[in-house]
C-alpha atoms as a PDB file:
ATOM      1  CA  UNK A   1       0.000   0.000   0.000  1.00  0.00           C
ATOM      2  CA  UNK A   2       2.816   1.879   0.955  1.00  0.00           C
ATOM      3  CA  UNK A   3       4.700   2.306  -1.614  1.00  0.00           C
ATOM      4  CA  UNK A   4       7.709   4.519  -0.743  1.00  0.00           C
ATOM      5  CA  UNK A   5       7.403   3.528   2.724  1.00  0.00           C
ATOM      6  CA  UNK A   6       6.781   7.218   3.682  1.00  0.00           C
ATOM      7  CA  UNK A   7       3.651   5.747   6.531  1.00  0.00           C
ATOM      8  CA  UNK A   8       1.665   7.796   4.189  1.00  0.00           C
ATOM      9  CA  UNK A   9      -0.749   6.972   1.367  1.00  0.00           C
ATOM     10  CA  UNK A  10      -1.053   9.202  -1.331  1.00  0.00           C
ATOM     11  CA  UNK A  11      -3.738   9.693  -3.924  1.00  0.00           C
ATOM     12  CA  UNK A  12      -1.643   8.047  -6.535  1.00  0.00           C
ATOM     13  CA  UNK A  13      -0.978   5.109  -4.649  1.00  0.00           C
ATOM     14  CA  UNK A  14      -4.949   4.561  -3.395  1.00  0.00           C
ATOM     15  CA  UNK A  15      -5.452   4.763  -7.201  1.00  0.00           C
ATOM     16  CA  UNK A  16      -2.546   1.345  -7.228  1.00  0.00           C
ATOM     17  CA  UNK A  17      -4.514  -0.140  -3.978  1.00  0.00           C
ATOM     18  CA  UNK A  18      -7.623   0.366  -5.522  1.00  0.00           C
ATOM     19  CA  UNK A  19      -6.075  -1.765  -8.810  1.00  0.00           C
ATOM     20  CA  UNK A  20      -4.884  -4.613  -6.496  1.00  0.00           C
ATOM     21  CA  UNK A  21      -7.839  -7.453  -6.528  1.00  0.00           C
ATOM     22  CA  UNK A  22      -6.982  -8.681  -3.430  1.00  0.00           C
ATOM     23  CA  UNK A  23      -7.580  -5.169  -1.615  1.00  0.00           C
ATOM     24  CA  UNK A  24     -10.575  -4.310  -3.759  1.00  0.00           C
ATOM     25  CA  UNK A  25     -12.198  -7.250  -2.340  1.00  0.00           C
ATOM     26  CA  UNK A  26     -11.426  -6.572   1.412  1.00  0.00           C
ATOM     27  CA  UNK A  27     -13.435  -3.087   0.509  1.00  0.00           C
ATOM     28  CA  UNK A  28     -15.873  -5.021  -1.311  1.00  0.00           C
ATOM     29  CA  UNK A  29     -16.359  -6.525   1.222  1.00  0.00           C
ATOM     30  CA  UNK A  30     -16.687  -3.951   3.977  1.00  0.00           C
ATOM     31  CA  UNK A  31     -19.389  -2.276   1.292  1.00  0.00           C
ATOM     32  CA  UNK A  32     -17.156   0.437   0.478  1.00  0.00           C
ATOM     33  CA  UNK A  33     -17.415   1.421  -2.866  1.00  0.00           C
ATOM     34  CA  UNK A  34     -14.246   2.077  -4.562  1.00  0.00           C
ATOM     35  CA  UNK A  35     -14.646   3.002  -8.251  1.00  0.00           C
ATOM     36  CA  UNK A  36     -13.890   6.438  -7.365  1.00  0.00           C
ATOM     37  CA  UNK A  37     -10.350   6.721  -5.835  1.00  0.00           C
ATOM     38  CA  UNK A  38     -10.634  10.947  -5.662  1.00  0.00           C
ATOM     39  CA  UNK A  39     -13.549  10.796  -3.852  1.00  0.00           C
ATOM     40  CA  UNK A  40     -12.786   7.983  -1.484  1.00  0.00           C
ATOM     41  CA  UNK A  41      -9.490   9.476  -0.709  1.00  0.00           C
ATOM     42  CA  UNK A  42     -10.995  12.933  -0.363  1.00  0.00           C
ATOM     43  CA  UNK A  43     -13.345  11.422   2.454  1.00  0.00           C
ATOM     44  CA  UNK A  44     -10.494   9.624   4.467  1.00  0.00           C
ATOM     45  CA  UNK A  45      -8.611  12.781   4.616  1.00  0.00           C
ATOM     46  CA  UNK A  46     -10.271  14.811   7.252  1.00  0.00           C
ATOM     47  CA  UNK A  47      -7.732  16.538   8.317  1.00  0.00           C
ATOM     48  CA  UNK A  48      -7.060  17.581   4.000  1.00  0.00           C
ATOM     49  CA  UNK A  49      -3.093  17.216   4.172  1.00  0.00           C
ATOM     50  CA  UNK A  50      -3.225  15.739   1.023  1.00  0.00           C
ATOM     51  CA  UNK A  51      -2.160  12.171   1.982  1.00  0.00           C
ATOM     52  CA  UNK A  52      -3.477   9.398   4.413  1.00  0.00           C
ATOM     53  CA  UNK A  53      -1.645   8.153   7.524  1.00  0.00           C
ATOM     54  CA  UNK A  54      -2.236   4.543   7.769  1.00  0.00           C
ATOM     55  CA  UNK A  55      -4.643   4.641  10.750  1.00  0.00           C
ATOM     56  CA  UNK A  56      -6.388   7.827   8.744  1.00  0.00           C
ATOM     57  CA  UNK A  57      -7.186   4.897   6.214  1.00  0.00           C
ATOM     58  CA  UNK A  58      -8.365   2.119   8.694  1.00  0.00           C
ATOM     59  CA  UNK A  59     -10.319   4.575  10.443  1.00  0.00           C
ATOM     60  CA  UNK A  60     -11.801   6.075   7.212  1.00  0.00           C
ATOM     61  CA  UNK A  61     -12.725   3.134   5.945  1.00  0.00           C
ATOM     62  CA  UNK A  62     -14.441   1.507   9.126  1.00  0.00           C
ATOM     63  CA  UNK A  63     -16.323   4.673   8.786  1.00  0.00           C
ATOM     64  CA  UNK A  64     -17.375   3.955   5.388  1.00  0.00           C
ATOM     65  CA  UNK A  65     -18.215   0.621   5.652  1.00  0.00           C
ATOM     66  CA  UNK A  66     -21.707  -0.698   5.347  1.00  0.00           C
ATOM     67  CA  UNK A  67     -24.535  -0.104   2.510  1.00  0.00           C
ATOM     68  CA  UNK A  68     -23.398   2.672   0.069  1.00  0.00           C
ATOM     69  CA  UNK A  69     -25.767   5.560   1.842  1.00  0.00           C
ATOM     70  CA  UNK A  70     -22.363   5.715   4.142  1.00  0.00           C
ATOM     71  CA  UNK A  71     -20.455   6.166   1.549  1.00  0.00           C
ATOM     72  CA  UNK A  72     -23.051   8.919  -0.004  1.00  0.00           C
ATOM     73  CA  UNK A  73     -23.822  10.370   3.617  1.00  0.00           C
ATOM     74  CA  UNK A  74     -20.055  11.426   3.847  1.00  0.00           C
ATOM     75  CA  UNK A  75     -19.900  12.749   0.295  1.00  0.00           C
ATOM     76  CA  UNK A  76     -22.790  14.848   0.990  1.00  0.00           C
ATOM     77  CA  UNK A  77     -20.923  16.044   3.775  1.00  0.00           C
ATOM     78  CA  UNK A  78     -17.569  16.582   2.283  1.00  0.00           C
ATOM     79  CA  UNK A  79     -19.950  18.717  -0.278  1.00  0.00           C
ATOM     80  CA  UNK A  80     -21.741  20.848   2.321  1.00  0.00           C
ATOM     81  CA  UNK A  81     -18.418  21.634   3.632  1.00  0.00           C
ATOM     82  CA  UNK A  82     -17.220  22.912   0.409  1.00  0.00           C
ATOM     83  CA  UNK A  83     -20.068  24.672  -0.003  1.00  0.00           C
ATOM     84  CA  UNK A  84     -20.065  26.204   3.653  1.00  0.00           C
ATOM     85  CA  UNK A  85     -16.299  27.301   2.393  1.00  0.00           C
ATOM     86  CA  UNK A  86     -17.601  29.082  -1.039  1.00  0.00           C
ATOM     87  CA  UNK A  87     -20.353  30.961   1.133  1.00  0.00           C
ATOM     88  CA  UNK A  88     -17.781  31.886   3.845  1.00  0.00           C
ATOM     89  CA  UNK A  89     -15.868  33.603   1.072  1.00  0.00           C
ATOM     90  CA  UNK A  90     -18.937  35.359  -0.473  1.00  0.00           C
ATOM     91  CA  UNK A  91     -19.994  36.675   2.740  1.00  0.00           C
ATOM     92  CA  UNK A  92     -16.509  38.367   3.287  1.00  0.00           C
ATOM     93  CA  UNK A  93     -16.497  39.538  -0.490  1.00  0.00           C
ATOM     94  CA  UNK A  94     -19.831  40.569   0.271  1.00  0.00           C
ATOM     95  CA  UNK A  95     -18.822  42.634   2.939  1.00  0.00           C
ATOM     96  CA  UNK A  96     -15.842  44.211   1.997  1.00  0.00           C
ATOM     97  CA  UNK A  97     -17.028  45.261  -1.087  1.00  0.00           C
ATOM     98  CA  UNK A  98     -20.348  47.079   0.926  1.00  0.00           C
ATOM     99  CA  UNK A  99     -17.677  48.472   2.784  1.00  0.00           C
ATOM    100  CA  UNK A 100     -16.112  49.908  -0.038  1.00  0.00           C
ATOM    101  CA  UNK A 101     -19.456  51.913  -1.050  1.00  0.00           C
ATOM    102  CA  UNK A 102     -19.789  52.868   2.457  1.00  0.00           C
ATOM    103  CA  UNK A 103     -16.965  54.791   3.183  1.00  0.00           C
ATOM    104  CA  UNK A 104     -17.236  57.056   0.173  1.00  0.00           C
ATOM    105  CA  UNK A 105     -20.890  57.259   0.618  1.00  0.00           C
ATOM    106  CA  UNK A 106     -20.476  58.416   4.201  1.00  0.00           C
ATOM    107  CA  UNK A 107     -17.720  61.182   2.929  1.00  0.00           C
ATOM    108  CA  UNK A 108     -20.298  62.339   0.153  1.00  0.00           C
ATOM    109  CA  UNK A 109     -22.571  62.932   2.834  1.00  0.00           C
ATOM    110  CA  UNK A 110     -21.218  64.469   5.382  1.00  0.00           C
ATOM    111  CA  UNK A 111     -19.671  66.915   2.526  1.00  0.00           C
ATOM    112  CA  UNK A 112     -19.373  70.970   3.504  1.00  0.00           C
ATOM    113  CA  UNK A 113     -22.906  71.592   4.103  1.00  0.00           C
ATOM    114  CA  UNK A 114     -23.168  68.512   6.758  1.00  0.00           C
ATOM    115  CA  UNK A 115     -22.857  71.040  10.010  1.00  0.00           C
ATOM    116  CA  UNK A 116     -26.435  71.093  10.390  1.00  0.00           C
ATOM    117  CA  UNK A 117     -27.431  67.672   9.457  1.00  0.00           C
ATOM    118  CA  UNK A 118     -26.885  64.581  11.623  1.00  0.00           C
ATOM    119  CA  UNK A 119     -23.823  62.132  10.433  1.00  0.00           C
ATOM    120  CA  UNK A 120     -25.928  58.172   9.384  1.00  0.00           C
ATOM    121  CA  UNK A 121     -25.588  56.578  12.368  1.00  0.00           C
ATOM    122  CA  UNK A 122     -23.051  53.698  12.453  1.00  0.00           C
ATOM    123  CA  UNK A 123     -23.294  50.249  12.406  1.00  0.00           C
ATOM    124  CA  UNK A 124     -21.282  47.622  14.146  1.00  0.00           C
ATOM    125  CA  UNK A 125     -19.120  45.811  12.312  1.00  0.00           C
ATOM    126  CA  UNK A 126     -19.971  42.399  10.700  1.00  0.00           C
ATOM    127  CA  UNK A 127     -17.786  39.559  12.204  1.00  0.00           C
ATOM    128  CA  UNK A 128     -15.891  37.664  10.291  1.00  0.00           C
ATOM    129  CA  UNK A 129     -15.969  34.111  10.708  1.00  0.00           C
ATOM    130  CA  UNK A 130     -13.132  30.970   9.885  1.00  0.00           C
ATOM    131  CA  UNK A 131     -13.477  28.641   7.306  1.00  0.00           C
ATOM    132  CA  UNK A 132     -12.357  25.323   6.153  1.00  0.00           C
ATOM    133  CA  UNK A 133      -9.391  24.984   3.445  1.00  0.00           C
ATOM    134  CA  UNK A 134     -10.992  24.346   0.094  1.00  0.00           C
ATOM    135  CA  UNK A 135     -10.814  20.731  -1.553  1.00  0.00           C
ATOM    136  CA  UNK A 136     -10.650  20.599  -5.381  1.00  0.00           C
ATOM    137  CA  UNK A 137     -10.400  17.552  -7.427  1.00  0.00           C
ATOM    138  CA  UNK A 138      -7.237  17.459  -9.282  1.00  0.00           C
ATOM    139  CA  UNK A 139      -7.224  17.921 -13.534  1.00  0.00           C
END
């Protein structure tokens, strides 16, 4: 599995694991289905460093064991994630660029003949919050 004996599995050799019979069928049998090795691999790497530790594998895969809705459960939650990512990003796009027109907007207004009016009252900042590193499937 192992092939440079690193004690960690890379995408390239899951794709060689995934070509050995013998290994296919200990998947096949734990229900896992491995016809895909991007997506498998991108669902045993939780922690997305880009390779596998050896109990990273065994653990991923006793979590993906049984009928294939495991297997589809922890897609659909690799792809929320993603998702949750590319919304993080818009929000803060979002915001800076609302920023942007604020500031001038808020000059404009409180130009030479502002004495006598009131300055828009301020709002609190909005927070910013963290988000997961994105996970693209190689070309």
């Amino acid at each position: 599995a192992d092939e440079d004996g690193s004690g960690l599995i890379t995408l390239s050799e899951l794709e060689n694991i995934l070509q050995d019979e013998m290994m296919n069928a200990q998947l096949s049998a734990l229900e896992i289905d491995c016809s895909d090795a991007w997506t498998l691999f991108k669902l045993i790497d939780v922690d997305r460093s880009g390779v596998l530790e050896i109990n990273e594998f065994i653990n991923g895969c006793e979590q993906l064991k049984g009928s294939a809705k495991g297997l589809d459960v922890a897609n659909m939650s690799a792809e929320f994630r993603n998702l949750a990512t590319k919304l993080v990003r818009f929000m803060r796009s979002t915001e800076d660029h609302l920023l942007a027109i604020r500031t001038p907007t808020q000059q404009q207004l409180a130009g030479p003949h502002s004495r006598s009016r009131s300055a828009p009252p301020q709002s609190a900042p909005l927070q910013k919050s963290t988000s997961l590193p994105p996970y693209s499937k190689p070309k």
